[in-house]
N, C-alpha and C. Protein backbone atom coordinates (compact mmCIF):
# COMPACT_ATOMS: atom_id res chain seq x y z
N UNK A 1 29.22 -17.50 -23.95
CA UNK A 1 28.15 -17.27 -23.02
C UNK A 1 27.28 -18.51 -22.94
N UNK A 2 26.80 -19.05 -21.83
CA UNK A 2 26.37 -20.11 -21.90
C UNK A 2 24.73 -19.74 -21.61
N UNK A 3 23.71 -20.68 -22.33
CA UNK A 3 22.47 -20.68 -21.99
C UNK A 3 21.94 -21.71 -20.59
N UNK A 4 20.98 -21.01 -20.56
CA UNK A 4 20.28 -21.64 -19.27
C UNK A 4 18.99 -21.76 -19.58
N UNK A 5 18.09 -23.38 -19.06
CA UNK A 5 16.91 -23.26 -19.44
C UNK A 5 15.89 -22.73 -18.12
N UNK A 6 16.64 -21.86 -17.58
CA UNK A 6 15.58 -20.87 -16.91
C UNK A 6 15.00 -19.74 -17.60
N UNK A 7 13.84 -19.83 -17.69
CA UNK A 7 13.17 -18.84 -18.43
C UNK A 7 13.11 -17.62 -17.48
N UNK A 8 13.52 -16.47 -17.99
CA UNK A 8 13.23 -15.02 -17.86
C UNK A 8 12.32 -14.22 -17.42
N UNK A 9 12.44 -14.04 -16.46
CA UNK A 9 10.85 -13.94 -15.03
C UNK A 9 10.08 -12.40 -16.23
N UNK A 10 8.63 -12.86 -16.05
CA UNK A 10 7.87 -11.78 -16.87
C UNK A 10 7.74 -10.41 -15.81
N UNK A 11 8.06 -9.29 -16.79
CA UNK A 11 8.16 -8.08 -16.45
C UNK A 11 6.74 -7.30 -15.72
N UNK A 12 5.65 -8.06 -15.82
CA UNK A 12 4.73 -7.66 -15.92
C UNK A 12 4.59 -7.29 -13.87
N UNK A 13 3.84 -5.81 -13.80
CA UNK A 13 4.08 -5.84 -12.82
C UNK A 13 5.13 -5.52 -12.07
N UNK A 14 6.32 -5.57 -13.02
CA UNK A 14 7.05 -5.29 -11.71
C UNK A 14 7.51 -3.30 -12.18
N UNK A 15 6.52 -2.70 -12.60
CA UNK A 15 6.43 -1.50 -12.18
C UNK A 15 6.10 -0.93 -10.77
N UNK A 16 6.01 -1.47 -10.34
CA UNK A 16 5.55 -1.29 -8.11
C UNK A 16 6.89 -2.29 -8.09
N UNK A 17 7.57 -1.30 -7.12
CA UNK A 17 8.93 -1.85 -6.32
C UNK A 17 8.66 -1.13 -5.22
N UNK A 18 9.25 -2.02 -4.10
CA UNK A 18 9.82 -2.14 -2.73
C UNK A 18 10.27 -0.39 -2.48
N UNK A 19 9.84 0.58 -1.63
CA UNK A 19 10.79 1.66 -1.59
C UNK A 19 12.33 1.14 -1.34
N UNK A 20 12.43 0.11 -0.56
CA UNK A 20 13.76 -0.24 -0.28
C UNK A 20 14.69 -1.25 -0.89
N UNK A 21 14.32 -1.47 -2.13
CA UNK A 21 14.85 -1.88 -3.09
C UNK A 21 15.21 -0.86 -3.91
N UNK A 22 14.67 0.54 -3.76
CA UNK A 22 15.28 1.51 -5.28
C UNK A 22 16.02 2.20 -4.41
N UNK A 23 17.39 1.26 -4.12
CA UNK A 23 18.55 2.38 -3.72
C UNK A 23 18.46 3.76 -3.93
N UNK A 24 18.47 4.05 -5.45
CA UNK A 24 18.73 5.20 -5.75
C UNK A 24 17.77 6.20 -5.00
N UNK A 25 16.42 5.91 -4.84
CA UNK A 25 15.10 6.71 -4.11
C UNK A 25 14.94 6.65 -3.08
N UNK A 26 14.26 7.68 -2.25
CA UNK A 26 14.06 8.07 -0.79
C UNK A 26 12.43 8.60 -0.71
N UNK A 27 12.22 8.80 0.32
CA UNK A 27 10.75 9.95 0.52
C UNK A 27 11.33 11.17 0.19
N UNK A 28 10.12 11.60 -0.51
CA UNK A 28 10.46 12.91 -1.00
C UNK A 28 10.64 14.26 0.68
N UNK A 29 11.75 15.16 0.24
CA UNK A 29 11.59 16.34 1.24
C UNK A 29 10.08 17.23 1.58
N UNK A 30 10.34 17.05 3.02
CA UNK A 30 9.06 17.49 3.19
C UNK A 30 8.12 16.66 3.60
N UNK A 31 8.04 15.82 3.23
CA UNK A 31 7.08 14.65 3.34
C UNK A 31 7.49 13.37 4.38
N UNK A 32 6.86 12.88 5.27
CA UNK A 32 7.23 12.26 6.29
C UNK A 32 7.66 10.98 5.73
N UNK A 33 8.44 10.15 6.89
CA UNK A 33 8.55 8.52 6.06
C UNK A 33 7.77 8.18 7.24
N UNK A 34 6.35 7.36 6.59
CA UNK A 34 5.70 6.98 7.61
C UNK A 34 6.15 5.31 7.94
N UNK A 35 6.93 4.88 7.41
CA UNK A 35 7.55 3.32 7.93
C UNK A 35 7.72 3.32 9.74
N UNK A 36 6.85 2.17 9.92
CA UNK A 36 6.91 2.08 11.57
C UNK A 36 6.03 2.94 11.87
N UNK A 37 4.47 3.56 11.32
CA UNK A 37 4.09 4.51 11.98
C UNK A 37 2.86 3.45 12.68
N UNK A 38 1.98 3.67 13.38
CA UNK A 38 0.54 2.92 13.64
C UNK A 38 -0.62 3.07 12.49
N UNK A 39 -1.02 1.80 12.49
CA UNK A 39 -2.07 2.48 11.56
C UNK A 39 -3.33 2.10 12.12
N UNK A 40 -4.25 2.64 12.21
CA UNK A 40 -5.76 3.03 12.92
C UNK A 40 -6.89 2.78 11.79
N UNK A 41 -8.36 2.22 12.17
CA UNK A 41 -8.96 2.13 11.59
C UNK A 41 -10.18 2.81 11.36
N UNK A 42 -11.52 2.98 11.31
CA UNK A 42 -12.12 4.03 11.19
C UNK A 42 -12.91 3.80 13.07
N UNK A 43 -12.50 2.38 13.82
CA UNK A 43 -12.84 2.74 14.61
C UNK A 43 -11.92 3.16 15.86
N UNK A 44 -10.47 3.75 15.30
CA UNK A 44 -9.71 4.37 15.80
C UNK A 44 -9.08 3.13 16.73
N UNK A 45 -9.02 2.18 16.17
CA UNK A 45 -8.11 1.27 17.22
C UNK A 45 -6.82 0.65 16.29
N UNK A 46 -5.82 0.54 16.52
CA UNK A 46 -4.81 0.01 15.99
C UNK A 46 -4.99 -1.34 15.21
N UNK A 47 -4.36 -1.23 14.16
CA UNK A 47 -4.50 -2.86 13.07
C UNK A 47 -3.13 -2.96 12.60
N UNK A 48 -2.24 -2.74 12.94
CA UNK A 48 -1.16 -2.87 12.33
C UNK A 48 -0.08 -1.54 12.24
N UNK A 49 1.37 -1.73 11.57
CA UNK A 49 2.05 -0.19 11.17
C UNK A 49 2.63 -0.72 9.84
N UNK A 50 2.87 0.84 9.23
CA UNK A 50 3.58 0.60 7.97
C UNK A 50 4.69 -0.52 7.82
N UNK A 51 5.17 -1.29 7.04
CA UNK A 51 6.20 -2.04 6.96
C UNK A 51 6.94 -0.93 5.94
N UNK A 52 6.63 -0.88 4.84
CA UNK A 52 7.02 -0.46 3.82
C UNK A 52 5.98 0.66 2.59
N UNK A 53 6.68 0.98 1.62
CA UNK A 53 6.26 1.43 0.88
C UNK A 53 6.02 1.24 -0.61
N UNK A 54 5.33 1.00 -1.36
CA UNK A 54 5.74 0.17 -2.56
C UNK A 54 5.15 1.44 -4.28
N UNK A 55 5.97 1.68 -4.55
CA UNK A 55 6.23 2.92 -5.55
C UNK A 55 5.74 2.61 -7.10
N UNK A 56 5.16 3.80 -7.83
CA UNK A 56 5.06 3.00 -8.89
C UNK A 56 6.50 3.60 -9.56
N UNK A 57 7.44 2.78 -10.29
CA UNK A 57 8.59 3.21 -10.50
C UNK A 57 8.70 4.51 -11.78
N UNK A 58 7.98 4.41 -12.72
CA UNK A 58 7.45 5.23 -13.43
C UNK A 58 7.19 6.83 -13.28
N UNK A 59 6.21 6.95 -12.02
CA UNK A 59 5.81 8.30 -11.79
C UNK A 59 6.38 8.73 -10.69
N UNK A 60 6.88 7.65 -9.73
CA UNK A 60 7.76 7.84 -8.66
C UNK A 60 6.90 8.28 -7.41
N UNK A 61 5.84 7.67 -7.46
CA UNK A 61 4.63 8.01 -6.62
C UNK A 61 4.31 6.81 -5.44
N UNK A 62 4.27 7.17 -4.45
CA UNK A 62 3.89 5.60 -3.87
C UNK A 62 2.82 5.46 -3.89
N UNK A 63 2.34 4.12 -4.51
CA UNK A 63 0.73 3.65 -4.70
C UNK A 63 0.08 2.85 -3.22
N UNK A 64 0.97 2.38 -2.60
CA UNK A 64 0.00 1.59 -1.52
C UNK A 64 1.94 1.41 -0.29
N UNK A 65 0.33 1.36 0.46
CA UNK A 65 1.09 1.17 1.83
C UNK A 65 0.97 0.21 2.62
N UNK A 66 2.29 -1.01 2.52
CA UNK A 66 2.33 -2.70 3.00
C UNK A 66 2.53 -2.26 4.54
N UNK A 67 1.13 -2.64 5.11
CA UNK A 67 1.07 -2.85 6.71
C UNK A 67 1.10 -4.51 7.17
N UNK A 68 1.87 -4.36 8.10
CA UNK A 68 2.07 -5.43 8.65
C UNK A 68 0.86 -5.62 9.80
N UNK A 69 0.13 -6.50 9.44
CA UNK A 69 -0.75 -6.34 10.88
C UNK A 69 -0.08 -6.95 12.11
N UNK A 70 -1.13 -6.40 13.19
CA UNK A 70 -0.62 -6.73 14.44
C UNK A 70 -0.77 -7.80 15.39
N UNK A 71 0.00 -8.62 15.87
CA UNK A 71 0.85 -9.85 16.15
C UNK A 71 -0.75 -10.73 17.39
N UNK A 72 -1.67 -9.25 17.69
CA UNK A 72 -2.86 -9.47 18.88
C UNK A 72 -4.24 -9.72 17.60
N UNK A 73 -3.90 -9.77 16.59
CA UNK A 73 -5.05 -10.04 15.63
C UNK A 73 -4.91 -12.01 15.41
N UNK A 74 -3.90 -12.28 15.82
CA UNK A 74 -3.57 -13.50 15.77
C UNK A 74 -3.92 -14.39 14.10
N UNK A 75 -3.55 -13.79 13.32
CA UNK A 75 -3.41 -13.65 12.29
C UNK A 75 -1.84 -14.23 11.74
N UNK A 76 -2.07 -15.93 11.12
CA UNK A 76 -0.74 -16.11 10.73
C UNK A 76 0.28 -15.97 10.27
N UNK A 77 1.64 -16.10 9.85
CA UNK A 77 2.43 -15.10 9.56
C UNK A 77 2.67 -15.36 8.48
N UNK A 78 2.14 -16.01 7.40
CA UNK A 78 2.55 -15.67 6.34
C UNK A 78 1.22 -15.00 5.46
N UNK A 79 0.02 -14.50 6.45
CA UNK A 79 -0.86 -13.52 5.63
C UNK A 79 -1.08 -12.25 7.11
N UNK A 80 0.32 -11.76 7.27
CA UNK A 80 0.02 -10.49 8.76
C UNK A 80 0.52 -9.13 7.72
N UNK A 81 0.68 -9.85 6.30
CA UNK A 81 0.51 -8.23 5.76
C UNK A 81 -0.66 -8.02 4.36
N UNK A 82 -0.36 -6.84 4.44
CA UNK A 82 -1.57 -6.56 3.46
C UNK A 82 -1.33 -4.90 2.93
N UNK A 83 -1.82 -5.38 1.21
CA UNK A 83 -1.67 -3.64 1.34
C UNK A 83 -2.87 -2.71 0.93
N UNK A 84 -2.58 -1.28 1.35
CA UNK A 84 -3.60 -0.51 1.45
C UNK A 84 -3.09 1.19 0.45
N UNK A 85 -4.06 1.41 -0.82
CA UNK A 85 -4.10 2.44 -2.07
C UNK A 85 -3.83 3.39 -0.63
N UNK A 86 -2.55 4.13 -1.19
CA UNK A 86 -2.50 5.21 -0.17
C UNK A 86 -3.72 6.31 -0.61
N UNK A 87 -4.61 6.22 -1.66
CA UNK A 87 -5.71 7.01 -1.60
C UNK A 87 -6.48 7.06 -0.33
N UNK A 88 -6.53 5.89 0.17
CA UNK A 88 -7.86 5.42 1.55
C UNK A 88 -7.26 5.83 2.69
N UNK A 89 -6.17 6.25 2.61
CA UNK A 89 -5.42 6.64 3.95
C UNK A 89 -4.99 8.08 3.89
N UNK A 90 -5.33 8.25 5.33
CA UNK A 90 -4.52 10.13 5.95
C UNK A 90 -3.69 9.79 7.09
N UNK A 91 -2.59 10.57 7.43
CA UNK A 91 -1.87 10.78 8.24
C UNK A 91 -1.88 11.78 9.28
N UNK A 92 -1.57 11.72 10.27
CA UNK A 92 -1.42 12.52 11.79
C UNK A 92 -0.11 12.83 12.09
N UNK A 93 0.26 13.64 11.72
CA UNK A 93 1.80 13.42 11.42
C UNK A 93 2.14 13.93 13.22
N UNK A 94 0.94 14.16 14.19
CA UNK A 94 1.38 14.89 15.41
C UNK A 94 1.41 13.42 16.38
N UNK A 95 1.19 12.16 16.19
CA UNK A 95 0.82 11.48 16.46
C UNK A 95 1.81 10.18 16.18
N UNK A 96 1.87 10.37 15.01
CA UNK A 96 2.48 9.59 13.81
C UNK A 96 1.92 8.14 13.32
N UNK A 97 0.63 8.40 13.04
CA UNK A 97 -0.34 7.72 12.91
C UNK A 97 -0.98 7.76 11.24
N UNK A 98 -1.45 6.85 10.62
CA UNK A 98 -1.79 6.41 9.53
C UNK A 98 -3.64 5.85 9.55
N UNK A 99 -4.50 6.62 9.09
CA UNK A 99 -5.79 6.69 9.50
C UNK A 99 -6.20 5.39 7.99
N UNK A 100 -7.30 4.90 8.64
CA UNK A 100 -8.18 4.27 6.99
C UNK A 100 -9.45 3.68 7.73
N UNK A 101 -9.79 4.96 8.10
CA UNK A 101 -11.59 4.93 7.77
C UNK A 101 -12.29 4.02 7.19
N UNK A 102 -12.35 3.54 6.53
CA UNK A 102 -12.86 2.26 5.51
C UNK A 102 -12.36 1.11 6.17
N UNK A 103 -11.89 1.44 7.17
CA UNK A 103 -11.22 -0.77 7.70
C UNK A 103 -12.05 -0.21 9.32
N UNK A 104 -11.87 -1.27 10.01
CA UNK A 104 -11.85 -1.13 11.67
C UNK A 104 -10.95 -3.01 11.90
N UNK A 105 -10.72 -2.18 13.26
CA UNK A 105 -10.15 -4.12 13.36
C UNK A 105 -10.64 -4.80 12.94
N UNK A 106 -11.73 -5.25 12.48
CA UNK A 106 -12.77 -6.67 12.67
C UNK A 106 -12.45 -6.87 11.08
N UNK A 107 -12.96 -5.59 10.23
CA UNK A 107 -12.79 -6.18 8.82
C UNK A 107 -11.63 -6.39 8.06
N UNK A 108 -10.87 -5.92 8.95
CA UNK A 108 -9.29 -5.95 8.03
C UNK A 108 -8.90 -7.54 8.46
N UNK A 109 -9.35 -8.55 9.23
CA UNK A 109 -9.50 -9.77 9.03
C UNK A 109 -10.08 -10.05 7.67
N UNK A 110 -10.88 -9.59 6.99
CA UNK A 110 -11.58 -10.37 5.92
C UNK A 110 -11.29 -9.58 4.79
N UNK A 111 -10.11 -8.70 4.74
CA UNK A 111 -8.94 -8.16 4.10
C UNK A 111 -7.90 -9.22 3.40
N UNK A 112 -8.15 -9.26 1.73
CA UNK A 112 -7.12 -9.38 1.11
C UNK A 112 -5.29 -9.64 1.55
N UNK A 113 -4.88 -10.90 1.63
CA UNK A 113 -3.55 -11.18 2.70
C UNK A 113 -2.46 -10.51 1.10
N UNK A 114 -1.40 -10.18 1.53
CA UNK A 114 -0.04 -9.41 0.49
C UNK A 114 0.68 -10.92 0.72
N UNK A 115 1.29 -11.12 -0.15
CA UNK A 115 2.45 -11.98 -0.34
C UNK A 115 3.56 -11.29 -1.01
N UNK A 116 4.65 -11.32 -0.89
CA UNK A 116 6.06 -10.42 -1.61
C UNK A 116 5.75 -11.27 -2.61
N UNK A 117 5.82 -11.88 -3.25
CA UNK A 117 5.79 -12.80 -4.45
C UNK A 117 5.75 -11.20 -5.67
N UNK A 118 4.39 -10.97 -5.87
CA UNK A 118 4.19 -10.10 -6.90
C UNK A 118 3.09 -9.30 -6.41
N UNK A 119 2.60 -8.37 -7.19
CA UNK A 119 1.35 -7.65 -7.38
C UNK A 119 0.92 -7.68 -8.68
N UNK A 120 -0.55 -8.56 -8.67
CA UNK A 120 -1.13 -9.39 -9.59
C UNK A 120 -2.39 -7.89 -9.87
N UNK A 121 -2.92 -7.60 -11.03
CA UNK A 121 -4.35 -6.61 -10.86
C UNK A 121 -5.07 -7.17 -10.54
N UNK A 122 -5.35 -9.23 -10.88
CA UNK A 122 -6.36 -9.45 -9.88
C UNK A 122 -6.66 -8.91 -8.20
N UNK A 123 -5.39 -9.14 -7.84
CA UNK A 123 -5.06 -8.82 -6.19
C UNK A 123 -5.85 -7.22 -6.15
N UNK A 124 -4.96 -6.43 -6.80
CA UNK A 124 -5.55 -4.71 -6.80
C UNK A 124 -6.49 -4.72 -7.05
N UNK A 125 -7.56 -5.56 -7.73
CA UNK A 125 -8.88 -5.51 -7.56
C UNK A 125 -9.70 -6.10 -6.46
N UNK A 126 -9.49 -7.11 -6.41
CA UNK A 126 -9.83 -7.94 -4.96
C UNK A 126 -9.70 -6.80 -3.34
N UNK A 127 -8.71 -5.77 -3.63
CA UNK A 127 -8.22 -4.94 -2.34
C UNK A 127 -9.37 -3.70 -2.53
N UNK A 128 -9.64 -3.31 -3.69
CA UNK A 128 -10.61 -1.92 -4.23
C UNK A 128 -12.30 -2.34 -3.75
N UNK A 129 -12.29 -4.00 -4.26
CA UNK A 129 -13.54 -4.49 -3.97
C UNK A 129 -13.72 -5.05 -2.54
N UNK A 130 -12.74 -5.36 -1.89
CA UNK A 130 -12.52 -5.07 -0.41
C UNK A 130 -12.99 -3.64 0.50
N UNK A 131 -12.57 -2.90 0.11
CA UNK A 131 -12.70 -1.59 0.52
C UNK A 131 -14.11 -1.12 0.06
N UNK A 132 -14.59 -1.77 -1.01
CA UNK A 132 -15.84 -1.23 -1.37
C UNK A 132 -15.73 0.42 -2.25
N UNK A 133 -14.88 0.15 -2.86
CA UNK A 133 -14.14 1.14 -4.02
C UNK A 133 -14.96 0.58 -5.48
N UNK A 134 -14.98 1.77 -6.41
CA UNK A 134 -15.04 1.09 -7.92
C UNK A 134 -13.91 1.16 -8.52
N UNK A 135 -13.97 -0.23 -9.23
CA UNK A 135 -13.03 -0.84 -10.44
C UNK A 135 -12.97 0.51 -11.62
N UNK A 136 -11.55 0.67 -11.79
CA UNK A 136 -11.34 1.60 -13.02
C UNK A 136 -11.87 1.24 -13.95
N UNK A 137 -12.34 2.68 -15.16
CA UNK A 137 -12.43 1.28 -16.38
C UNK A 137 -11.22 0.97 -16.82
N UNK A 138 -11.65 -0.05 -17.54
CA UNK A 138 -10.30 -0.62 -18.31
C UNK A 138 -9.66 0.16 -19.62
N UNK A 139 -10.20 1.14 -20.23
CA UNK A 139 -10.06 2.23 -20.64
C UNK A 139 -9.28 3.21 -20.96
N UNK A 140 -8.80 3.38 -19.21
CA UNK A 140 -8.44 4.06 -18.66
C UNK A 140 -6.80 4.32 -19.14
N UNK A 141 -5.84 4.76 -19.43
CA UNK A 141 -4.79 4.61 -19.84
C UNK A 141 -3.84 4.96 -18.45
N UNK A 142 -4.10 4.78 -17.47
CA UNK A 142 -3.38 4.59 -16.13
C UNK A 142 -4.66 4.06 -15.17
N UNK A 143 -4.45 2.78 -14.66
CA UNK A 143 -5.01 2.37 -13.49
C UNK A 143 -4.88 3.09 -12.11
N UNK A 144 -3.91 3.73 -12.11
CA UNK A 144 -3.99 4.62 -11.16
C UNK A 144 -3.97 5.95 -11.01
N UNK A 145 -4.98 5.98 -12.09
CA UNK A 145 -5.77 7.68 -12.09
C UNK A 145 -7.28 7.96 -11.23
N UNK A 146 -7.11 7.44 -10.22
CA UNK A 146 -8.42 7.18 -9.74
C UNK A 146 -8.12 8.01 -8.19
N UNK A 147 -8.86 8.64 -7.34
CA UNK A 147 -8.68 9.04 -6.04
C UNK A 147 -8.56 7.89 -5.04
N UNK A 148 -8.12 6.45 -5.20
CA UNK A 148 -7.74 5.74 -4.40
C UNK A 148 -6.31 5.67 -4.38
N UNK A 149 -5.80 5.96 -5.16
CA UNK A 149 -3.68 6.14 -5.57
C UNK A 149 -3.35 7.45 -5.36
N UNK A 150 -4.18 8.55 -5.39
CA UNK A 150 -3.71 9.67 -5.07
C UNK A 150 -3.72 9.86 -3.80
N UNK A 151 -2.12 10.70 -3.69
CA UNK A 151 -1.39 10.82 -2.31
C UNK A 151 -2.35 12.01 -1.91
N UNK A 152 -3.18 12.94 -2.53
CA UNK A 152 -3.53 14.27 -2.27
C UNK A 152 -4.42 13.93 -0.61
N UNK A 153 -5.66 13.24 -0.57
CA UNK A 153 -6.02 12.60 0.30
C UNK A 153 -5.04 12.08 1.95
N UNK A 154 -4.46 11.40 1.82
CA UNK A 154 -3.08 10.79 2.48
C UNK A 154 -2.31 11.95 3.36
N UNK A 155 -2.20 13.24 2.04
CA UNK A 155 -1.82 14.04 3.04
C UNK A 155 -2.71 15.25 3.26
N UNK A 156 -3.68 15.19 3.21
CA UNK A 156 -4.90 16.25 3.48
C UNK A 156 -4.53 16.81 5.13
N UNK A 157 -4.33 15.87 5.79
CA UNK A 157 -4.15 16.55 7.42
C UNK A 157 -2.84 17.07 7.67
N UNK A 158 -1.91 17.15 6.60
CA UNK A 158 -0.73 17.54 7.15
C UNK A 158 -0.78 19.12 7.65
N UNK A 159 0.30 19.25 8.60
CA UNK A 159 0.51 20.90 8.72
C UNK A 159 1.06 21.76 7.57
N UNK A 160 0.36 22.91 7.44
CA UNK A 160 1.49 23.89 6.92
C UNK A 160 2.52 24.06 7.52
N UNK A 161 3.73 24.03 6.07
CA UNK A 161 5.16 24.38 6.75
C UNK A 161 5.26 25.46 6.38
């Protein structure tokens, strides 16, 4: 076996994967795949749609939702995405629309840019203190025990089936 002096990319973090990287996983039944949906801001005007979904691999929960913003924000392309704690967001599933009250067009300019590279907690903090959220404590034995990661919110408007 031969060695290589490439060092061994750190693990850290890479508990949040790509929904479309975990072959094996899907959206759960029942539950919509909002990829490609619109997403709206609290002043009800369009900022972008889902690109993707990004999971914590662990609890199998999706923590945030990578929107691609939209191409009329004129916003360059290597910062037109960004992501958003599916806590801050509800869905319209009659519509197929993705709500976040807490942005309107104007401020999701001065919104935290996503790079695929990684997800750093500086970044997840920078996005909480964006939103005007509080910082977990550090304490805490899951960072995402907080009502900004919980899906409960997200899907508050759905219909009964």
């Amino acid at each position: 076996m031969e060695t290589t002096s490439t060092p061994v990319p750190s693990g850290q973090h890479m508990h949040l994967r790509r929904l479309r990287d975990l072959t094996e996983f899907e959206v759960a039944d029942g539950n919509p795949d909002v990829r490609g949906w619109s997403v709206r801001g609290g002043d009800g005007k369009k900022f972008g749609d889902v690109y993707e979904l990004i999971v914590e691999v662990e609890t199998l929960k999706v923590r945030y939702l990578d929107v691609e913003l939209d191409a009329s924000l004129q916003v360059n392309k290597w910062e037109r995405h960004i992501l958003l704690p599916i806590g801050v967001a509800a869905i319209d599933e009659d519509a197929d629309n993705v709500f976040v009250p807490s942005l309107t067009i104007e401020t999701v300019l001065e919104y935290p840019p996503y790079t695929e590279i990684q997800i750093t907690r500086e970044y997840e903090e920078a996005m909480l203190r964006s939103l005007k959220l509080g910082l977990p404590q550090h304490t805490s034995s899951n960072f995402y025990d907080q009502p900004s990661y919980s899906d409960e919110q997200f899907h508050a408007n759905r219909r009964p089936r």
